[in-house]
C-alpha atoms as a PDB file:
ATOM      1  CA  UNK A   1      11.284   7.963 -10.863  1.00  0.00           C
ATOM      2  CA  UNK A   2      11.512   9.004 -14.408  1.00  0.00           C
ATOM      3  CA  UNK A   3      11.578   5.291 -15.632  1.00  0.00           C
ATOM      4  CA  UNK A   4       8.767   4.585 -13.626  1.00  0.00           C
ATOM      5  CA  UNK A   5       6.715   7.982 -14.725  1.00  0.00           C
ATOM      6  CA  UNK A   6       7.398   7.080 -18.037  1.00  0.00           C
ATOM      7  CA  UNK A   7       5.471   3.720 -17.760  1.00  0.00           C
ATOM      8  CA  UNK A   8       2.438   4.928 -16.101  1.00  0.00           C
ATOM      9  CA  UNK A   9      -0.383   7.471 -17.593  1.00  0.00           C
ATOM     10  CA  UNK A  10       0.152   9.852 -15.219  1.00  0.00           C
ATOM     11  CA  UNK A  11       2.409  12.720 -15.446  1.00  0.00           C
ATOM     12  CA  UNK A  12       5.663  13.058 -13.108  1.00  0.00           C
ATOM     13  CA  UNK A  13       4.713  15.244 -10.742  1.00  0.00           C
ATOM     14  CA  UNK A  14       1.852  12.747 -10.543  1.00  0.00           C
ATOM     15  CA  UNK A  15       4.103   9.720  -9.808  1.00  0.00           C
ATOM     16  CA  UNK A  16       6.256  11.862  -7.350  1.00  0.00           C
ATOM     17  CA  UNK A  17       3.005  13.231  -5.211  1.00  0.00           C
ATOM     18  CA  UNK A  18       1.842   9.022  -5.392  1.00  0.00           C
ATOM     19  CA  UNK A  19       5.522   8.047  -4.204  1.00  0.00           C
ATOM     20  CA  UNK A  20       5.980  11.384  -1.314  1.00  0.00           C
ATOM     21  CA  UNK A  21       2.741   9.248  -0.149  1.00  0.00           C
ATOM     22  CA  UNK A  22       3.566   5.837   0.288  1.00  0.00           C
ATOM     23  CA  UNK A  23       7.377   6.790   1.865  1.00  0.00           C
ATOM     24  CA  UNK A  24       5.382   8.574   4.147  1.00  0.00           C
ATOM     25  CA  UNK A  25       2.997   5.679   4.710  1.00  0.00           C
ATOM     26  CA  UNK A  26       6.221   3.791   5.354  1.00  0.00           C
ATOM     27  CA  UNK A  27       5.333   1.521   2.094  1.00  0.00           C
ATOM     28  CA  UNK A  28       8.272   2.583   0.117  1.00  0.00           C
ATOM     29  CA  UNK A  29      12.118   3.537   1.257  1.00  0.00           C
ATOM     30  CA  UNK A  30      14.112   6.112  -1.098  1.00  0.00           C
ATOM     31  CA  UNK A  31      17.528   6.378  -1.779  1.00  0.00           C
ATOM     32  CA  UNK A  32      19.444   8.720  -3.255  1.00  0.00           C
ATOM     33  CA  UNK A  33      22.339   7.688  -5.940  1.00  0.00           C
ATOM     34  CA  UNK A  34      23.624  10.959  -7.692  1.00  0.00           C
ATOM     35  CA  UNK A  35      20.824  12.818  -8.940  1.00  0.00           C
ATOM     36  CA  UNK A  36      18.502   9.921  -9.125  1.00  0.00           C
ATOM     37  CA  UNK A  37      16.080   8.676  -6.470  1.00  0.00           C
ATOM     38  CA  UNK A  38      15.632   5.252  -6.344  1.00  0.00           C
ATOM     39  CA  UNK A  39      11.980   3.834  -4.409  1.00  0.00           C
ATOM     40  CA  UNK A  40      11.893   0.090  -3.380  1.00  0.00           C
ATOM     41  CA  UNK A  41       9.367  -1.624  -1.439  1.00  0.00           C
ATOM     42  CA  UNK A  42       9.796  -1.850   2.824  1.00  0.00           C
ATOM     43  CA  UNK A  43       8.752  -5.437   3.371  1.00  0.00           C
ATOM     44  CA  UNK A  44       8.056  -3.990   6.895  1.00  0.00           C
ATOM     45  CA  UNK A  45       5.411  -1.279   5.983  1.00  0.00           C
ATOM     46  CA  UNK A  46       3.668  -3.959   3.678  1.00  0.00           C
ATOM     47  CA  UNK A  47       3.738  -6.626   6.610  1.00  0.00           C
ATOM     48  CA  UNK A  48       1.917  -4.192   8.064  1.00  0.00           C
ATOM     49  CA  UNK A  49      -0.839  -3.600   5.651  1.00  0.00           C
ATOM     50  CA  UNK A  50      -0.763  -7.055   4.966  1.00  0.00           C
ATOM     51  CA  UNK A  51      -1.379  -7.626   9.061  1.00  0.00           C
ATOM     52  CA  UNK A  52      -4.133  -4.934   9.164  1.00  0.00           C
ATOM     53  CA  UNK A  53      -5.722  -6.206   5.962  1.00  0.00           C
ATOM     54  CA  UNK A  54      -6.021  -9.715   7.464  1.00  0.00           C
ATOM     55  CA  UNK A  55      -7.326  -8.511  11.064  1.00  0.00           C
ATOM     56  CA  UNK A  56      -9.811  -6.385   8.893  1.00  0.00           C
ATOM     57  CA  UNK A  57     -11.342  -9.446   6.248  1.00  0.00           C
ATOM     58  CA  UNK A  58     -10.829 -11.704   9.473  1.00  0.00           C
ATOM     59  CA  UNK A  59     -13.560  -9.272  11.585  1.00  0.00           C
ATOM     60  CA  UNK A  60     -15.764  -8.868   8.636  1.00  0.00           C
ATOM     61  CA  UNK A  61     -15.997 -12.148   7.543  1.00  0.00           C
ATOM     62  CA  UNK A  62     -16.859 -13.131  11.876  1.00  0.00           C
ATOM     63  CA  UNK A  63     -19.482 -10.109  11.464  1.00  0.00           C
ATOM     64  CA  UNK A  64     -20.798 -11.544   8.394  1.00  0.00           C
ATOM     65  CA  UNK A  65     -20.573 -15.195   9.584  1.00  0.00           C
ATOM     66  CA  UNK A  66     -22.853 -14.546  12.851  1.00  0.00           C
ATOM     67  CA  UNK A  67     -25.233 -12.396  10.977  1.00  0.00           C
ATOM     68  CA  UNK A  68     -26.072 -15.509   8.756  1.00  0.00           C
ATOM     69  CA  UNK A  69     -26.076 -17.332  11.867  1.00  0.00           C
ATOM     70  CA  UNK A  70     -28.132 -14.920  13.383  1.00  0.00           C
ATOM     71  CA  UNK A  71     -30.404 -15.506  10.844  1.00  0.00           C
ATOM     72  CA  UNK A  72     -30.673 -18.885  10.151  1.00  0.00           C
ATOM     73  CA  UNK A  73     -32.307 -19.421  13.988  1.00  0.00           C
END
């Protein structure tokens, strides 16, 4: 984490609050080497935002697409 904190202009505690949140969102994995904590990615979690994102832009855009309809009669 400290390489990443370092990057960012946030402070560490900061970057760890940001990180305990997306592990727990099931965004990131963790894993421990030493004293060190290393976050990657889950390509699961993120195929799951990625699947709610696209049901949620999919509905809106059908909501927006029959309101114009709507409209146009």
């Amino acid at each position: 984490m400290t390489e990443l904190a370092e990057k960012l202009p946030v402070s560490r505690p900061a970057v760890s609050q940001h990180l305990r949140v997306l592990k727990q969102a099931g965004l990131v994995t963790e894993r421990r080497d030493g004293t060190r904590r290393l976050y990657r990615i889950d390509p699961d979690g993120l195929g799951e935002l990625r699947d709610y994102f696209d049901d949620f832009w999919g509905d809106a855009l059908a909501a927006f697409q029959a309101a114009v309809k709507k409209g146009e009669t």
